[in-house]
Protein backbone atom coordinates (compact mmCIF):
# COMPACT_ATOMS: atom_id res chain seq x y z
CA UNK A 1 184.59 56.60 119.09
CA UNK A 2 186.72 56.94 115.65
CA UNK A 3 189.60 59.95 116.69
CA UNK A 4 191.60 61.52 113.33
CA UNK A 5 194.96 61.73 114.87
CA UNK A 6 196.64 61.80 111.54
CA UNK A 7 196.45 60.79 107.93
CA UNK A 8 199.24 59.05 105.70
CA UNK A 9 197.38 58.99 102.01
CA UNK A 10 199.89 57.73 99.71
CA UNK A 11 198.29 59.43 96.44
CA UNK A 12 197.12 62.28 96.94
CA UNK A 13 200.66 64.01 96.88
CA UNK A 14 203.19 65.66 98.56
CA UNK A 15 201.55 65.51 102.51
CA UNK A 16 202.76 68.56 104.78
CA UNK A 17 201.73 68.08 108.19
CA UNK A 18 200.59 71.13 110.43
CA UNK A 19 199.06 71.49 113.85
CA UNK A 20 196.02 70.29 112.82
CA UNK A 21 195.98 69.62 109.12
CA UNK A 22 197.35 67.43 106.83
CA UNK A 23 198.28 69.22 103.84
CA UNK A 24 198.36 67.38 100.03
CA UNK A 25 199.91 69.16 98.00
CA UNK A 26 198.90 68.84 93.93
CA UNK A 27 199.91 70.50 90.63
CA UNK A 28 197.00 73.46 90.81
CA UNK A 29 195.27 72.64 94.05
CA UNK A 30 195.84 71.38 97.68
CA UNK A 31 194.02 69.07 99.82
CA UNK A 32 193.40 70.15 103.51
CA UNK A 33 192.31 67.37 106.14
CA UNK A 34 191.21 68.27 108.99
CA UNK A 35 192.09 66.28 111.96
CA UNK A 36 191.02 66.42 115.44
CA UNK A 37 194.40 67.52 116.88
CA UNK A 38 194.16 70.12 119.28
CA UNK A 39 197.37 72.03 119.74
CA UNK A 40 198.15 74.01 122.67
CA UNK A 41 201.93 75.78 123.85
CA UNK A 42 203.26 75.26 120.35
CA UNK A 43 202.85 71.71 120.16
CA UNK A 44 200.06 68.82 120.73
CA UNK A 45 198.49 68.21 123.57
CA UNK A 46 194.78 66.19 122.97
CA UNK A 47 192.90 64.68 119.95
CA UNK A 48 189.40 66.00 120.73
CA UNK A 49 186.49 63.80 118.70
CA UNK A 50 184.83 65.37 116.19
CA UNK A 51 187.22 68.84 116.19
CA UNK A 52 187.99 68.20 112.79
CA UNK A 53 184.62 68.03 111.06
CA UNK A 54 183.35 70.26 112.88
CA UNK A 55 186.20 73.45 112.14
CA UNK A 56 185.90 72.26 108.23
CA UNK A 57 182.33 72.73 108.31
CA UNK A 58 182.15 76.00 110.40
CA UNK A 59 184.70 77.25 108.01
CA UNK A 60 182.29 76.08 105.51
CA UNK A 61 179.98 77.75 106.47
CA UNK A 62 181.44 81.25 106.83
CA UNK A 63 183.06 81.13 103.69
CA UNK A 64 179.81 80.98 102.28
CA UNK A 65 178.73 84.18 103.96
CA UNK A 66 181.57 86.22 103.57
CA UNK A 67 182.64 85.21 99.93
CA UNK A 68 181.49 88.67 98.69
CA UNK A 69 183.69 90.41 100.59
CA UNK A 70 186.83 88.47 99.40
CA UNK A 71 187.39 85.39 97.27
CA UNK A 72 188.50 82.37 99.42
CA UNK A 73 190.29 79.35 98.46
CA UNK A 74 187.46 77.02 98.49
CA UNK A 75 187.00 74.63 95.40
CA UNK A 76 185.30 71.53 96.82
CA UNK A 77 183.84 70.02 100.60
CA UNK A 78 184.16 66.34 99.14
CA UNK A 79 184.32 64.68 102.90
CA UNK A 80 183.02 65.97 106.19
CA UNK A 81 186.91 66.83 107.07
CA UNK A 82 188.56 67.77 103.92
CA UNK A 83 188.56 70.99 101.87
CA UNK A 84 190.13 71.15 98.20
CA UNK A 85 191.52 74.55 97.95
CA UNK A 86 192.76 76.96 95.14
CA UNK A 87 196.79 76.51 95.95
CA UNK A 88 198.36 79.82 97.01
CA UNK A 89 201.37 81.95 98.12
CA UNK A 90 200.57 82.31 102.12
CA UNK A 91 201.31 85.65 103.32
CA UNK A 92 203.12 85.21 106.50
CA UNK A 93 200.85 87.01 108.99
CA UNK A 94 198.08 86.64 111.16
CA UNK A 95 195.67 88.89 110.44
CA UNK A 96 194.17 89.52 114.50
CA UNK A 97 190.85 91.94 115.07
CA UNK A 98 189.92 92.67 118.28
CA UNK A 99 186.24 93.64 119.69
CA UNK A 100 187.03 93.31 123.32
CA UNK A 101 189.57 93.77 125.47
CA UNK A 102 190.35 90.44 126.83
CA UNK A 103 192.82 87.32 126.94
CA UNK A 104 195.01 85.89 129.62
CA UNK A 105 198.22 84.37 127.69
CA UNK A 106 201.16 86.91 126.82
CA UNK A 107 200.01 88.11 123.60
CA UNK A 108 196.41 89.39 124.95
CA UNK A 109 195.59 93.04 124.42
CA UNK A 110 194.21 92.65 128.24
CA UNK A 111 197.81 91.46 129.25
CA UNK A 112 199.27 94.16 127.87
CA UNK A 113 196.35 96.92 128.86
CA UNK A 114 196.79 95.54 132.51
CA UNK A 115 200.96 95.90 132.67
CA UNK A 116 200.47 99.57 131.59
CA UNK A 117 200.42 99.53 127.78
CA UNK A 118 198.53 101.88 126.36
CA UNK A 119 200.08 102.88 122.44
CA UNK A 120 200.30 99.82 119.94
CA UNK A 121 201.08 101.41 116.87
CA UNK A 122 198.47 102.02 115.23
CA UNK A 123 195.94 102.38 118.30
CA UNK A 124 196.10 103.93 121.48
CA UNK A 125 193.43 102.96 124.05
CA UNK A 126 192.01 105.04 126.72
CA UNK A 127 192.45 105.13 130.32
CA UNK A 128 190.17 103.11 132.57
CA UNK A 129 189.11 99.97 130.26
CA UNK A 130 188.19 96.75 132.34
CA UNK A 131 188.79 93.31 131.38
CA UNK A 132 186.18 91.83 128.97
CA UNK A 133 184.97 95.35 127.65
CA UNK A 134 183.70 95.90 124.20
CA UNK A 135 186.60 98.26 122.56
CA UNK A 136 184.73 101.61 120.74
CA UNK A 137 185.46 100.29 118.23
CA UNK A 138 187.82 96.96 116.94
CA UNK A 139 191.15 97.05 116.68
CA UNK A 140 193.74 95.54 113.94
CA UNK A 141 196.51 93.58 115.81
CA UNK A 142 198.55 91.51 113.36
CA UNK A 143 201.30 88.76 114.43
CA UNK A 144 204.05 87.18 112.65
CA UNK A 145 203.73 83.87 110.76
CA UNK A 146 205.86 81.04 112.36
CA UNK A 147 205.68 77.23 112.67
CA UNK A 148 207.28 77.95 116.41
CA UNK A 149 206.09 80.96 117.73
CA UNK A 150 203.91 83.84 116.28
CA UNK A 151 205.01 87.48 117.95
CA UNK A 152 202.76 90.38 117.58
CA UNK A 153 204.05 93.44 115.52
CA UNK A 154 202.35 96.14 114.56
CA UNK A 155 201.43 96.90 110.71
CA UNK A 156 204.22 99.97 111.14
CA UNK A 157 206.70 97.84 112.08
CA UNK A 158 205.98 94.88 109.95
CA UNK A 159 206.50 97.27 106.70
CA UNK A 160 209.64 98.42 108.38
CA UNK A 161 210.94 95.37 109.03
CA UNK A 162 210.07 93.63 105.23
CA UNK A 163 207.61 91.44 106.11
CA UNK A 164 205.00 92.97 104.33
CA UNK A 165 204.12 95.87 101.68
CA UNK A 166 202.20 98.61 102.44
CA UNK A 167 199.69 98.05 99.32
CA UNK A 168 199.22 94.55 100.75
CA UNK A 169 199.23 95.65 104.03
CA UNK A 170 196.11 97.56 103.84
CA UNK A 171 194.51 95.05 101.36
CA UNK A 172 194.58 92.97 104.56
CA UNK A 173 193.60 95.21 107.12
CA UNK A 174 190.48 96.56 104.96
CA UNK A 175 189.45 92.91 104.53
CA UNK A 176 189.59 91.67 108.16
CA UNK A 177 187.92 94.29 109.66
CA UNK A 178 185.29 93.98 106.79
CA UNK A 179 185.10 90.22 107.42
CA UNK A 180 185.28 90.68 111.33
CA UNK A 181 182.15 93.30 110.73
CA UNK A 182 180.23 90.61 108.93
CA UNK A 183 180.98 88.03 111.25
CA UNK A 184 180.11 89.98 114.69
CA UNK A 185 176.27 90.79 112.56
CA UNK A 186 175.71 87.02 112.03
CA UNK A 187 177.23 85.78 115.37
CA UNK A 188 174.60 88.08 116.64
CA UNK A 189 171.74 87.19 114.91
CA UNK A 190 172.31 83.36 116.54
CA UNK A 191 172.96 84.71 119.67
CA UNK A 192 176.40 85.10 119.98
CA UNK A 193 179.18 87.37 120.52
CA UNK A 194 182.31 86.90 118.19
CA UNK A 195 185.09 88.21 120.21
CA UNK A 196 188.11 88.63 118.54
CA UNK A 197 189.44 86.19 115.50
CA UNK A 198 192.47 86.08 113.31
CA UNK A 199 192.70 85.38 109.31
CA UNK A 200 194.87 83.98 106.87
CA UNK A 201 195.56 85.35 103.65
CA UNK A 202 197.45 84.56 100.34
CA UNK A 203 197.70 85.32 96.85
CA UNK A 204 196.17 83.13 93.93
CA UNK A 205 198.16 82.80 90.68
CA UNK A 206 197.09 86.13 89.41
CA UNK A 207 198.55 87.55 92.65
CA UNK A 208 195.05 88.46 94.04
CA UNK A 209 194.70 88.42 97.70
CA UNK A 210 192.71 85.16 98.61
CA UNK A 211 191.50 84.21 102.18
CA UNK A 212 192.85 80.72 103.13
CA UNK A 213 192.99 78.29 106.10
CA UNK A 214 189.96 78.45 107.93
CA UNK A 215 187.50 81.37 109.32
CA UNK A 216 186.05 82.39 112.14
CA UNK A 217 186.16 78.31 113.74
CA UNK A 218 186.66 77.98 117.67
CA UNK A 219 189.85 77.22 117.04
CA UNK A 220 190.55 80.85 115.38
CA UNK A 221 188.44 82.98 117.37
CA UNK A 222 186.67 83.43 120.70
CA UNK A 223 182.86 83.26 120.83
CA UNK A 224 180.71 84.47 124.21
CA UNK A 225 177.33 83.94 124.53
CA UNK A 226 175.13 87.37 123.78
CA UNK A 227 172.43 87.17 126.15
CA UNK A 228 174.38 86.88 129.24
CA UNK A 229 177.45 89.34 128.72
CA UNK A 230 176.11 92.98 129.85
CA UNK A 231 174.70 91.13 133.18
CA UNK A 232 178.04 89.27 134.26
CA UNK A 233 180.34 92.13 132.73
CA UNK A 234 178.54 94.42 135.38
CA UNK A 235 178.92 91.56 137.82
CA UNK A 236 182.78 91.49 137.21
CA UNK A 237 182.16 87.89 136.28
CA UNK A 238 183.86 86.24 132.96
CA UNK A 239 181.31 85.77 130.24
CA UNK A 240 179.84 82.47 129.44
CA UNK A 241 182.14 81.06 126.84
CA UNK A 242 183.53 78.42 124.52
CA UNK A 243 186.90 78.97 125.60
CA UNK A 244 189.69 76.37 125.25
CA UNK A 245 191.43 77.95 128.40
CA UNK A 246 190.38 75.39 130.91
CA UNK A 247 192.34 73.09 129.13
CA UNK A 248 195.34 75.07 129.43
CA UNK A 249 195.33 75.71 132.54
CA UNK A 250 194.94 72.00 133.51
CA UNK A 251 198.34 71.06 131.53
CA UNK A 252 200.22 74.62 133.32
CA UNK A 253 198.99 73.20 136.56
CA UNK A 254 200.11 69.48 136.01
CA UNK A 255 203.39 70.11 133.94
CA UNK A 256 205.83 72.09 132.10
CA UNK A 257 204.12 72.05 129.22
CA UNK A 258 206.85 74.22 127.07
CA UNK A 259 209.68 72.44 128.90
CA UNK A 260 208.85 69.44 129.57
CA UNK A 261 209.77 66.63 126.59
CA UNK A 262 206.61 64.30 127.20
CA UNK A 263 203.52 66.02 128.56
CA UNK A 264 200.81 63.66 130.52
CA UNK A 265 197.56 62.52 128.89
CA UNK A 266 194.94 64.87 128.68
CA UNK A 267 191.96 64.27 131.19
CA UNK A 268 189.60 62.31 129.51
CA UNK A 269 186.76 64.30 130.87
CA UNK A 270 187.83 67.69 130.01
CA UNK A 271 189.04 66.22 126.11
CA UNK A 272 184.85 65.38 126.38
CA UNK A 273 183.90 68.80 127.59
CA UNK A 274 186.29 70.41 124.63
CA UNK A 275 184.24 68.48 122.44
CA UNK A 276 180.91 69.15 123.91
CA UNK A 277 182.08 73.28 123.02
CA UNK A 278 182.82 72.49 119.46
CA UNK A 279 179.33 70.86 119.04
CA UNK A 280 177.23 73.78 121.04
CA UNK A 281 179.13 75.92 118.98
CA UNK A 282 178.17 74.54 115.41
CA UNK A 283 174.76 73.99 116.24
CA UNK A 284 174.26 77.33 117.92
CA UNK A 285 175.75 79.17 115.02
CA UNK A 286 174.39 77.16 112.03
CA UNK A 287 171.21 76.15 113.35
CA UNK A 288 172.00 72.66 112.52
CA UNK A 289 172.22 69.10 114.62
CA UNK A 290 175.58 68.23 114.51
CA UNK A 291 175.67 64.94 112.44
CA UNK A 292 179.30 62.66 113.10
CA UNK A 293 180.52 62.02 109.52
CA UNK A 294 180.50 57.84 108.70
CA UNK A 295 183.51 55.76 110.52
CA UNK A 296 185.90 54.88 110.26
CA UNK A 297 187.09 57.99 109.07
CA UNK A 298 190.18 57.33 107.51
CA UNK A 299 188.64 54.82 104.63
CA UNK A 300 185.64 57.72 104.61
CA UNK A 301 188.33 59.88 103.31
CA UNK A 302 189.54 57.87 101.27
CA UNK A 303 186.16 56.65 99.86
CA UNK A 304 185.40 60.51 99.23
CA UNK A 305 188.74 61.58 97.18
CA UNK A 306 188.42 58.82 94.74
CA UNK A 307 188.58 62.01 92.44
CA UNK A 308 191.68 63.57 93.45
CA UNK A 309 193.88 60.53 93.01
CA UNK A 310 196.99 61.44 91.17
């Protein structure tokens, strides 16, 4: 089985590397390959097969559907696991809507709900919420940009602070919830609930705000499946789910995984089972067999961007 841990294209330009893209960067345009890098704790932990085709083509896919809410950065799908993309300014937030109360790392609105929080900023939820409960109605929780560690602020204090405008800041909100709205209607129609999801935004060169990165992939959001939820949330039992969480907790049981300098090798197994998710995702959402893109990968990519030489 062909794995994309990395790429190292020597003419395509300037390469940035990110969790899990490789980044070309070219006069008016950027080249974004997808690799199967799964990043957990701030760093990398796994190369799952297939990850990487499969987030380029669910964001594919969505940015399809929701390109009449917002223009996106999409200019060409030449390969299975590369995007070419308008280049532009990030903006550096993460634009986070929540549907449901849920979550189980720090940052989760349920973490916070279940230590006593009840005001964040610009919401205040009610007494007597239970964990995996659909919210009356979503709620816009933004975070901080940051190649280390992204902390939650709320839109209040992220004008305060300088991060952001207030124009821009409610360009944002206005299009995430519009885009979140759009994607809970279609998740549903195949069955699925969308969760809770987080955007990235920047401006193109006429300073337009521009949706980026990638959209509503398991890797950005959290998808449950619809037909089961009401039953097992009555039954105080977590919904069926996609999660990546298992995976987590198999490195926080085995390791240090912030501390420690060398983490242990995934299980191959549960790398598998993370793989298996990806697929039932893509097929359940698009309605399409999931097809493996040609291998080896790396002269597939290669073969494919004979255009974009520089």
């Amino acid at each position: 089985m062909d794995i994309l841990q990395e790429t190292d294209f020597e003419f395509y330009g300037l390469k940035k590397t990110g969790k899990v893209r490789d980044v070309y960067q070219q006069p008016h345009q950027i080249i974004l390959v997808t690799t199967d890098r799964h990043s957990s704790f701030d760093r990398i932990v796994a190369h799952v097969p297939y990850k990487g085709q499969i987030l380029n083509q669910i964001s594919a896919f969505w940015f399809d559907k929701t390109q009449d809410i917002i223009s996106n950065h999409v200019l060409a799908i030449p390969d299975a696991n590369v995007t070419v993309a308008k280049k532009c300014t990030p903006i550096p937030i993460e634009a986070v809507v929540r549907g449901y109360i849920t979550g189980v790392t720090g940052t989760s609105l349920w973490t916070h709900y279940s230590d006593g929080k009840r005001d964040f900023g610009n919401f205040i939820l009610p007494e007597g919420l239970q964990k995996n409960q659909k919210l009356q109605t979503p709620v816009f929780t933004p975070s901080t940009k940051d190649d280390a560690h992204d902390v939650t602020m709320s839109p209040s204090e992220m004008i305060e602070g300088g991060v952001i405008t207030a124009g821009l800041m409610n360009q944002i909100e206005n299009a995430s919830m519009a885009l979140y709205e759009r994607g809970v209607e279609i998740a549903k129609q195949h069955g699925l609930i969308l969760v809770d999801t987080k955007y990235e935004f920047g401006l193109n060169e006429n300073g337009m705000l521009t949706l980026i990165d990638e959209i509503h992939t398991p890797d950005s959001s959290r998808y449950w499946q619809l037909d089961s939820y009401e039953q097992r949330f009555a039954a105080q039992q977590e919904p069926e789910n996609f999660d990546k969480e298992f995976l987590r907790l198999w490195f926080k049981e085995n390791c240090d995984p912030y501390g420690d300098t060398v983490l242990p090798e995934a299980p191959e197994d549960l790398v598998l089972e993370l793989s298996h998710r990806y697929i039932h995702v893509y097929e359940q959402l698009t309605e399409t067999k999931f097809t493996p893109g040609s291998a080896p990968i790396l002269e597939r990519i290669q073969r494919n961007l004979g255009d974009y030489i520089l």
